[in-house]
Protein backbone atom coordinates (compact mmCIF):
# COMPACT_ATOMS: atom_id res chain seq x y z
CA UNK A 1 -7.55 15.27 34.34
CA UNK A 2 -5.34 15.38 37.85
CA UNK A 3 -1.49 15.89 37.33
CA UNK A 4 0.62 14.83 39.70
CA UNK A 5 3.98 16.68 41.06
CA UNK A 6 7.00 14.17 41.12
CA UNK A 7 7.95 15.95 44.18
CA UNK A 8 4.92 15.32 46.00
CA UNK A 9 3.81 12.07 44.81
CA UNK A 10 6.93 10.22 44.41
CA UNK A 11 5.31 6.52 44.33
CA UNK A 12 2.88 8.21 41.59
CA UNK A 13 5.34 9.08 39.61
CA UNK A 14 7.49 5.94 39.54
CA UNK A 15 4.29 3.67 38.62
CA UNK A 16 3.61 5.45 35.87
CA UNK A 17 7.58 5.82 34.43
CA UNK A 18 6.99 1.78 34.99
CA UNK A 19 3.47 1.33 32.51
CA UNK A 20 4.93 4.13 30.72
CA UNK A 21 8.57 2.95 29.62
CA UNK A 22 7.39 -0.22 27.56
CA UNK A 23 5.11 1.84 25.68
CA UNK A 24 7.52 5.01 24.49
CA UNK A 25 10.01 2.97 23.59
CA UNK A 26 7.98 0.52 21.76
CA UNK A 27 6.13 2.69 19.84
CA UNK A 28 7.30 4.18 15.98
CA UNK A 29 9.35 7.42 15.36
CA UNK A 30 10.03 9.82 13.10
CA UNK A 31 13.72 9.64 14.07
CA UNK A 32 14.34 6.01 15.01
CA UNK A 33 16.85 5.43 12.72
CA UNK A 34 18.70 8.86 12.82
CA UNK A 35 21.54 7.80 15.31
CA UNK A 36 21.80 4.11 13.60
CA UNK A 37 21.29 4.25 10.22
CA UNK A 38 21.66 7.94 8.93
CA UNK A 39 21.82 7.95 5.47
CA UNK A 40 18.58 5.26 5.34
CA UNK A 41 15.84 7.98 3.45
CA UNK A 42 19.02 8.75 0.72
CA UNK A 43 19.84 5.12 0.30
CA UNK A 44 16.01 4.13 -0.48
CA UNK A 45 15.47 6.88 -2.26
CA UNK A 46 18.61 6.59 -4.69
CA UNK A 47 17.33 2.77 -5.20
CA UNK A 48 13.78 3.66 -5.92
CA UNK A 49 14.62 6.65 -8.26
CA UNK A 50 16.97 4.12 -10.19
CA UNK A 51 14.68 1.62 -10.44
CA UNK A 52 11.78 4.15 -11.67
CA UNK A 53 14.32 5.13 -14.12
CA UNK A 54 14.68 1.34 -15.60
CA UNK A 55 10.47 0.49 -15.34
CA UNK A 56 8.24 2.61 -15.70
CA UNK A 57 5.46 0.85 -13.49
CA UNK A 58 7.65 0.18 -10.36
CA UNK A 59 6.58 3.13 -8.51
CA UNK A 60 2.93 2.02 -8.63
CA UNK A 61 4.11 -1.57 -7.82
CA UNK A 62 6.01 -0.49 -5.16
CA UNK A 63 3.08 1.51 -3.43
CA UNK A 64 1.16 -1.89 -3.72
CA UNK A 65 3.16 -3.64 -2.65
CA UNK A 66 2.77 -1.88 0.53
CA UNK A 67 -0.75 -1.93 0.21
CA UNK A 68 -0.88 -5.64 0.23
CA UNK A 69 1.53 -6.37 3.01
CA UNK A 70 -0.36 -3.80 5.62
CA UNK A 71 -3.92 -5.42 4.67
CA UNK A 72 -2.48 -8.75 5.82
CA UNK A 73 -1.58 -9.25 9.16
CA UNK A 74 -0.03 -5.58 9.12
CA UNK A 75 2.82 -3.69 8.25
CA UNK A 76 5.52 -6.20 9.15
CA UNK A 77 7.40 -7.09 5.63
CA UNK A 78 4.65 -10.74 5.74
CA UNK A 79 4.10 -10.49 2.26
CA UNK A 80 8.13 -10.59 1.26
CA UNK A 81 8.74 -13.95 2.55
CA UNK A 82 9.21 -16.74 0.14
CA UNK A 83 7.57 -20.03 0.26
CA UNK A 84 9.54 -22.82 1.26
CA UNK A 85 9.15 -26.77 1.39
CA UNK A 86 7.93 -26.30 5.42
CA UNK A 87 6.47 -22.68 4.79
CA UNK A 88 3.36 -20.47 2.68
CA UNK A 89 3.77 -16.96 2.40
CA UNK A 90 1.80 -14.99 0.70
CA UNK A 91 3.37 -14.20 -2.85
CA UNK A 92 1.11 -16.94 -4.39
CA UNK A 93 -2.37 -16.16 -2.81
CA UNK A 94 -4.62 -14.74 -5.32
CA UNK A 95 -4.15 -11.09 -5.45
CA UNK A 96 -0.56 -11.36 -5.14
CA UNK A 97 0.20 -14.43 -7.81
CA UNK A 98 1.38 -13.18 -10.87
CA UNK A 99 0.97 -9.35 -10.37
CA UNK A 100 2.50 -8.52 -6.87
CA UNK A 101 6.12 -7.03 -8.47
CA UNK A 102 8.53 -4.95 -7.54
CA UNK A 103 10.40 -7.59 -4.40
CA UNK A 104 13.55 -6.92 -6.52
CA UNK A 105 13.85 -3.47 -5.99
CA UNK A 106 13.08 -4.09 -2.23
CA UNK A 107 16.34 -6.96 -2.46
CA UNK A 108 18.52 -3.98 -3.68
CA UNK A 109 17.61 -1.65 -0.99
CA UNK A 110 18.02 -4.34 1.59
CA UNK A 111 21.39 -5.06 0.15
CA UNK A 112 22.70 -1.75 0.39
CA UNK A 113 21.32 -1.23 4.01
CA UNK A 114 23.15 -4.31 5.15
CA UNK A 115 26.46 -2.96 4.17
CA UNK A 116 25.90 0.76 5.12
CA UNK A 117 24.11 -0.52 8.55
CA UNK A 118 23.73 -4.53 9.27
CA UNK A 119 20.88 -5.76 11.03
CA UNK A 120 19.71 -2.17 11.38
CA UNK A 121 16.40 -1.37 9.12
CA UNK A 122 13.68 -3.97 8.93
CA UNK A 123 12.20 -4.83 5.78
CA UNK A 124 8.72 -3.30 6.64
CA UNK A 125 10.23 0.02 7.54
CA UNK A 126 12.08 -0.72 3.77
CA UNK A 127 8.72 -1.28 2.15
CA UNK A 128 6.84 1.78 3.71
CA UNK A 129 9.75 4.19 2.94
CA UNK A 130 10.10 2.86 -0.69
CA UNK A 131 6.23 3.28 -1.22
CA UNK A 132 6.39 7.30 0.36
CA UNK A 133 9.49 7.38 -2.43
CA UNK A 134 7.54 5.95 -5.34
CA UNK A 135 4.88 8.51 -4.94
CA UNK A 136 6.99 11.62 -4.21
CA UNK A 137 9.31 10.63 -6.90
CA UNK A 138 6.14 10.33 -9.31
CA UNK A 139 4.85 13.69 -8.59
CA UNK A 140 3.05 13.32 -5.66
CA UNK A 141 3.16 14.35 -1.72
CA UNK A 142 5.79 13.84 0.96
CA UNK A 143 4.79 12.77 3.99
CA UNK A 144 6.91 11.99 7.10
CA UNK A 145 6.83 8.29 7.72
CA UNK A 146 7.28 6.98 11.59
CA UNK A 147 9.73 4.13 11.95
CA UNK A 148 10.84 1.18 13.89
CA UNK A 149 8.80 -1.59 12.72
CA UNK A 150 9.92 -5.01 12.75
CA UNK A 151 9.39 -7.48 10.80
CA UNK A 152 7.28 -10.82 10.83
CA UNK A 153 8.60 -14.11 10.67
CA UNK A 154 5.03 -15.54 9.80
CA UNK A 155 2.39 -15.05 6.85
CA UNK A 156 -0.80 -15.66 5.94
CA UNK A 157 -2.00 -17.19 2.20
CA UNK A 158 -5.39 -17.09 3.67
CA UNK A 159 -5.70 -13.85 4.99
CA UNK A 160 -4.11 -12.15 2.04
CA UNK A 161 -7.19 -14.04 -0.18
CA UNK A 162 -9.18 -11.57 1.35
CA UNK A 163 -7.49 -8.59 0.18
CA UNK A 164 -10.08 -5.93 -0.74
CA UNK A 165 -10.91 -7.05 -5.08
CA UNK A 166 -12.21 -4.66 -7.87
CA UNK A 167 -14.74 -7.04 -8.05
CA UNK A 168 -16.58 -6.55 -4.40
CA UNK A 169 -19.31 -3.85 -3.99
CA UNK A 170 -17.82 -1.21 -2.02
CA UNK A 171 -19.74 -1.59 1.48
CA UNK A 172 -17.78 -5.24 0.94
CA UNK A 173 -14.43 -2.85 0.08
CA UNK A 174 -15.17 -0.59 3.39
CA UNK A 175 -15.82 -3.35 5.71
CA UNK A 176 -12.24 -4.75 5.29
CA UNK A 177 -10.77 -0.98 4.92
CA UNK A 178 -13.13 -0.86 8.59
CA UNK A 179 -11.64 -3.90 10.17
CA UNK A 180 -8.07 -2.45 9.83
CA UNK A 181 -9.21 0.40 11.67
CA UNK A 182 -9.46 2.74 8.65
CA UNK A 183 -12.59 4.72 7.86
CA UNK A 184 -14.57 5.37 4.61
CA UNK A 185 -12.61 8.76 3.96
CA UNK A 186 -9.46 6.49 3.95
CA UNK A 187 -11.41 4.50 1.15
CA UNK A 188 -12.13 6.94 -1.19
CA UNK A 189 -8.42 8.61 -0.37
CA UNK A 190 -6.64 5.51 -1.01
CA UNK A 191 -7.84 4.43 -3.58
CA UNK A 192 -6.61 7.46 -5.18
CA UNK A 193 -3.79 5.40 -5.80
CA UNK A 194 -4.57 4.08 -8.61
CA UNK A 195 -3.72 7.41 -10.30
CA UNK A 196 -1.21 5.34 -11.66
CA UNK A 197 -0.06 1.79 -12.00
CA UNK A 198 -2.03 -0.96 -14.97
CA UNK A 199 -4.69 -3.37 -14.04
CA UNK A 200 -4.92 -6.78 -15.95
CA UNK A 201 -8.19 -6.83 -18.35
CA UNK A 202 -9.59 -9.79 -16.34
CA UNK A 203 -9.74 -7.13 -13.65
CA UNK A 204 -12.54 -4.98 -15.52
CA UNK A 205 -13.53 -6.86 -18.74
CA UNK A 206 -17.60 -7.50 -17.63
CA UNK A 207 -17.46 -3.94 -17.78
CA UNK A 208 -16.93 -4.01 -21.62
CA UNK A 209 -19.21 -7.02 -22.59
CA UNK A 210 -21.61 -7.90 -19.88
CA UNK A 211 -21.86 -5.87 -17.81
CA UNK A 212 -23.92 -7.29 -14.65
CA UNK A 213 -24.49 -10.12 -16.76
CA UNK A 214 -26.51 -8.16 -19.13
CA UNK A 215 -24.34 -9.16 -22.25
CA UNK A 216 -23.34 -5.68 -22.57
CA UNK A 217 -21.11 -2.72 -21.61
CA UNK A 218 -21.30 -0.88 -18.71
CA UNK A 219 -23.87 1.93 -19.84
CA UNK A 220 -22.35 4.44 -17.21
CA UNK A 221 -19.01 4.05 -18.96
CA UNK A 222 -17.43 6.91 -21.54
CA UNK A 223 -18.16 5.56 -24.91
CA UNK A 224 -14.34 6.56 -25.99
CA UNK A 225 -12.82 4.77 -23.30
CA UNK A 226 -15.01 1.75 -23.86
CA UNK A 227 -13.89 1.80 -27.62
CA UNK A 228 -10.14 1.81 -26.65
CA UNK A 229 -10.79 -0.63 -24.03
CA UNK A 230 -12.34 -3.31 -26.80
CA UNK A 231 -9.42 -3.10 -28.77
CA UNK A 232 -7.22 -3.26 -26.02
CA UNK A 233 -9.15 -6.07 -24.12
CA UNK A 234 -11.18 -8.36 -26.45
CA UNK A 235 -13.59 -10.47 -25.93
CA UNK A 236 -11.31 -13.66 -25.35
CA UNK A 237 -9.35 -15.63 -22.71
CA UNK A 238 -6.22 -14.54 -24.37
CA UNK A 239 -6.61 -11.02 -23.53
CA UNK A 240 -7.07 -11.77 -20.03
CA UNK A 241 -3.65 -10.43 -18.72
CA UNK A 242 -3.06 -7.69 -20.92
CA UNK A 243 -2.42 -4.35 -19.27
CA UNK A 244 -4.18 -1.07 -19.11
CA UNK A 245 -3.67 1.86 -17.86
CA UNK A 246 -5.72 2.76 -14.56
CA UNK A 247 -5.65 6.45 -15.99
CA UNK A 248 -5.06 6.87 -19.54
CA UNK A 249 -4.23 10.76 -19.19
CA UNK A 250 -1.23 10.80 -16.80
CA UNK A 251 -0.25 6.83 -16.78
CA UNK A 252 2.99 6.84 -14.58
CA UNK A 253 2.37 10.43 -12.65
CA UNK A 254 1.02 10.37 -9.20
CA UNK A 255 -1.64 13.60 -9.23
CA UNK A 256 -5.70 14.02 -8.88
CA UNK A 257 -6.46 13.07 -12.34
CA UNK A 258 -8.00 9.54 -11.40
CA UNK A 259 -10.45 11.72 -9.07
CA UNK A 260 -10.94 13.37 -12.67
CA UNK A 261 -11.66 10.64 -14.90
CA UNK A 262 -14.06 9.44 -12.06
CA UNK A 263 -16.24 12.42 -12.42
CA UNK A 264 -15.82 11.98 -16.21
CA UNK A 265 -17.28 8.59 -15.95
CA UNK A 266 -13.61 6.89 -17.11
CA UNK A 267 -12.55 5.41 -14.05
CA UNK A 268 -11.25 1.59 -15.33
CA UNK A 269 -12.85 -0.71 -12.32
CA UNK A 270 -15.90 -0.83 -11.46
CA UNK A 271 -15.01 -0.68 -7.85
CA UNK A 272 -13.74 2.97 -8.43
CA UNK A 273 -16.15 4.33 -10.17
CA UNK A 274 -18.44 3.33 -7.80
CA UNK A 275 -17.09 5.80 -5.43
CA UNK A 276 -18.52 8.66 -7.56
CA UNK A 277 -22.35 6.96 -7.00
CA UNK A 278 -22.23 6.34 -3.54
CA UNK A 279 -23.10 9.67 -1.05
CA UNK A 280 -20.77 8.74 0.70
CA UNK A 281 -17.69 9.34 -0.93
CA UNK A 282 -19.04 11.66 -4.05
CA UNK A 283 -18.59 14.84 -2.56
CA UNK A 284 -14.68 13.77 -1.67
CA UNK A 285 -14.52 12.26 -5.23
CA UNK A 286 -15.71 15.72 -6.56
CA UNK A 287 -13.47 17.76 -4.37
CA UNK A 288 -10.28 16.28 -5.02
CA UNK A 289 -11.24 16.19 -8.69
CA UNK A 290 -10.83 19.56 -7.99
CA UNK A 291 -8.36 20.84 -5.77
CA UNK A 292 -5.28 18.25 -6.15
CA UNK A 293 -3.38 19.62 -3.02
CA UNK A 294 -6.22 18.72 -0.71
CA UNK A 295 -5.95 15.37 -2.18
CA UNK A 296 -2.30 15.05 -1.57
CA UNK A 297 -3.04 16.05 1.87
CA UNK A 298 -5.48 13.79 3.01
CA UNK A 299 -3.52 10.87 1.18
CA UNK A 300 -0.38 11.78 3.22
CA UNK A 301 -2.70 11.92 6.44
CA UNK A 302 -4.42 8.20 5.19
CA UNK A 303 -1.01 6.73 4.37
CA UNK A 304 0.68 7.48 7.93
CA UNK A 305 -2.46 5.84 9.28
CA UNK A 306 -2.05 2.68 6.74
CA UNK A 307 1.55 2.22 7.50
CA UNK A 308 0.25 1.79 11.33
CA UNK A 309 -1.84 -1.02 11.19
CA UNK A 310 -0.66 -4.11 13.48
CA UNK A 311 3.11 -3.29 13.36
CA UNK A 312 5.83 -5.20 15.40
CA UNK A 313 7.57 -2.91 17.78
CA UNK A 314 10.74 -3.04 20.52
CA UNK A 315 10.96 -6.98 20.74
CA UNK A 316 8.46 -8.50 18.58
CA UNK A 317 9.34 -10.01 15.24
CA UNK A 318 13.15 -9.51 13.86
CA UNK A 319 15.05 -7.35 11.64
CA UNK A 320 15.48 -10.29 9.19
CA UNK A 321 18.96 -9.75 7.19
CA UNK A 322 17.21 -11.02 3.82
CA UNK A 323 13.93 -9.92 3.45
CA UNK A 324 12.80 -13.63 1.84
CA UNK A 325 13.55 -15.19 4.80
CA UNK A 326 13.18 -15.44 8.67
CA UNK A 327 16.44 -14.89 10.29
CA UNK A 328 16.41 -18.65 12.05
CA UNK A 329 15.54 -21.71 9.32
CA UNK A 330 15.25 -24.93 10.70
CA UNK A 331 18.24 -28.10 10.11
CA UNK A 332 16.54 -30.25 7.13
C-alpha cells in the first residue's frame, strides 16, 4: 500500500481527512468519557460493588443482562426500555420475562451519572461497564471497555425470542453467536459465563427424568449431581422455577471452575456440556479447565468483541436521561 505526502498531494490528502473524519469520530474509545464524565468507572463501580454486597446473584444478572441486550439489535441499552400502551420492548419476550434482573441496579447508576454529569453516559455504555464490574468484582478479569455508544430508542420482542436457549443443539447456539459476527471460540469462551449466576429447573429438568425423551436421566451426567439435582428439582410443575446453581463449587465467584465441572461431566445444561463432546470446542473446554488465566484472557478478548456488535455511534440513537424511556414520548 501507496502513502501519500500531504505536501505533495494536497487534494489526496484533503479527500481522505473528508471519508476519514465521520468515521474517527464516530467510532468507540477507550477515553471518550475522560474529559466529560471523569469519575464514570468509580461511580459504576461503587454502585455495582454495593449492590453485589446486598444480592448475591446481581453480578451474574448484571453480565446477562448485557448478554441479552447485545444479542438483540446490539449493544444500544434496547433491552432497558419499558413497555408502554403505544410501545414493546423486550423485558417480556421469553428469555427475558421473569428472569432478566438486575434493571434496578442499572436505575441507580443512571441516577448518580445524571447528577455527577447530565445527559453525558448512555445507558448501553452503563450496561457494558456494569457487566466488566460484576465480573472483576467477582474474581474475574479486567478488561478495558471502549466507549461512546448510544443508545436505542427502539426494541425488538421478536428478535430477542431468538436469543440463543439451553435448549438448542449447539450448531443452532453457533449460528446465532455467527450471525453477530462472533466465532465458535467466542462460544465456548462465553459461555464461560455461567461460572456463576442460577438457572431455573425448567431450564435443565429433561436432563434428570427424560432425558431425550427416554424417560430417564441424562446417562452422561455425574450420578452425585443428578441426586442433588432430584431433590432440588422434582419431578413436578411446581419445581419449575426453583433455582440452581450453574456451578455448585464456586456459586457467586467468577473463575474456570465451570470449564471444570464440564470435564467432570457436571455442567447443569445440556447446552454446556455439550461443548465438552463437540471437537470443536473440547480441546478449549479442556484447556481452560486447566489454565484459568488463559481463560480470563480470551474472555476479556471475546467480551470487547461482544460489547461491539451493532452499536450507535456520533449521532445515532440518544443518550436517554432515564434508561426506561426514549428521551421524546409522544402527547396522549
Amino acid at each position: 500500500m501507496k502513502y501519500y505526502s500531504s505536501h505533495k498531494h494536497p487534494s489526496v490528502f484533503l479527500i481522505w481527512v473528508v471519508f476519514l473524519s465521520p468515521l474517527v469520530c464516530c467510532q468507540l474509545n477507550y477515553n471518550f468519557y475522560d474529559a466529560t464524565c471523569p469519575n464514570l468507572t468509580r461511580i459504576v463501580r461503587y454502585n455495582v460493588w454495593s449492590a453485589m454486597a446486598n444480592d448475591t446473584r446481581i453480578a451474574a444478572s448484571l453480565l446477562r443482562l448485557h448478554f441479552h441486550d447485545c444479542f438483540v439489535i446490539g449493544c444500544d441499552g434496547s433491552l432497558l426500555l419499558d413497555d408502554t400502551s403505544t410501545f414493546k420492548g423486550e423485558k417480556n419476550a421469553l428469555p427475558n420475562k421473569n428472569s432478566a434482573r438486575g434493571f434496578e441496579v442499572i436505575d441507580t447508576i443512571k441516577s448518580a451519572l445524571e447528577k455527577a454529569c447530565p445527559s453525558t453516559v448512555s445507558c448501553a455504555d452503563i450496561i457494558t461497564l456494569a457487566a466488566r464490574e460484576a465480573v472483576y468484582l467477582s474474581g474475574g478479569p479486567f478488561w478495558y471497555v471502549p466507549l461512546g455508544r448510544r443508545d436505542a430508542t427502539t426494541a425488538s420482542e421478536s428478535e430477542a425470542n431468538q436469543l440463543p436457549s439451553p435448549f438448542e443443539p449447539l450448531d443452532n447456539i453457533t449460528a446465532k453467536f455467527i450471525s453477530k459476527g462472533l466465532e465458535m471460540k467466542d462460544v465456548a469462551v462465553l459461555s464461560g459465563a455461567h461460572t456463576f449466576g442460577f438457572a431455573q429447573c425448567f431450564t435443565f429438568k429433561p436432563r434428570l427424568f427424560n432425558f431425550g425423551g427416554s424417560g430417564t436421566p441424562d446417562p452422561t451426567l455425574d450420578a452425585e449431581l443428578l441426586k442433588n439435582l432430584q431433590k432440588l428439582c422434582p419431578n413436578q410443575d411446581d419445581s419449575d422455577t426453583n433455582l440452581a446453581p450453574l456451578d455448585s463449587v464456586t456459586t457467586n465467584r467468577f473463575d474456570n471452575m465451570y470449564y471444570r465441572n464440564l470435564v467432570n461431566n457436571s455442567g447443569l445444561l445440556q447446552s454446556d456440556q455439550a461443548l465438552l463432546g463437540d471437537n470443536r470446542t473440547a480441546s478449549l473446554v479442556v484447556n481452560y479447565s486447566k489454565y484459568p488465566l488463559l481463560f480470563f484472557k480470551d474472555f476479556s478478548a471475546s467480551m470487547e468483541k461482544l460489547g461491539k456488535i451493532g452499536v450507535l455511534t456520533g449521532q445515532q440513537g440518544e443518550i436517554r436521561k432515564n434508561c426506561r424511556v426514549v428521551n421524546w414520548q409522544p402527547a396522549g
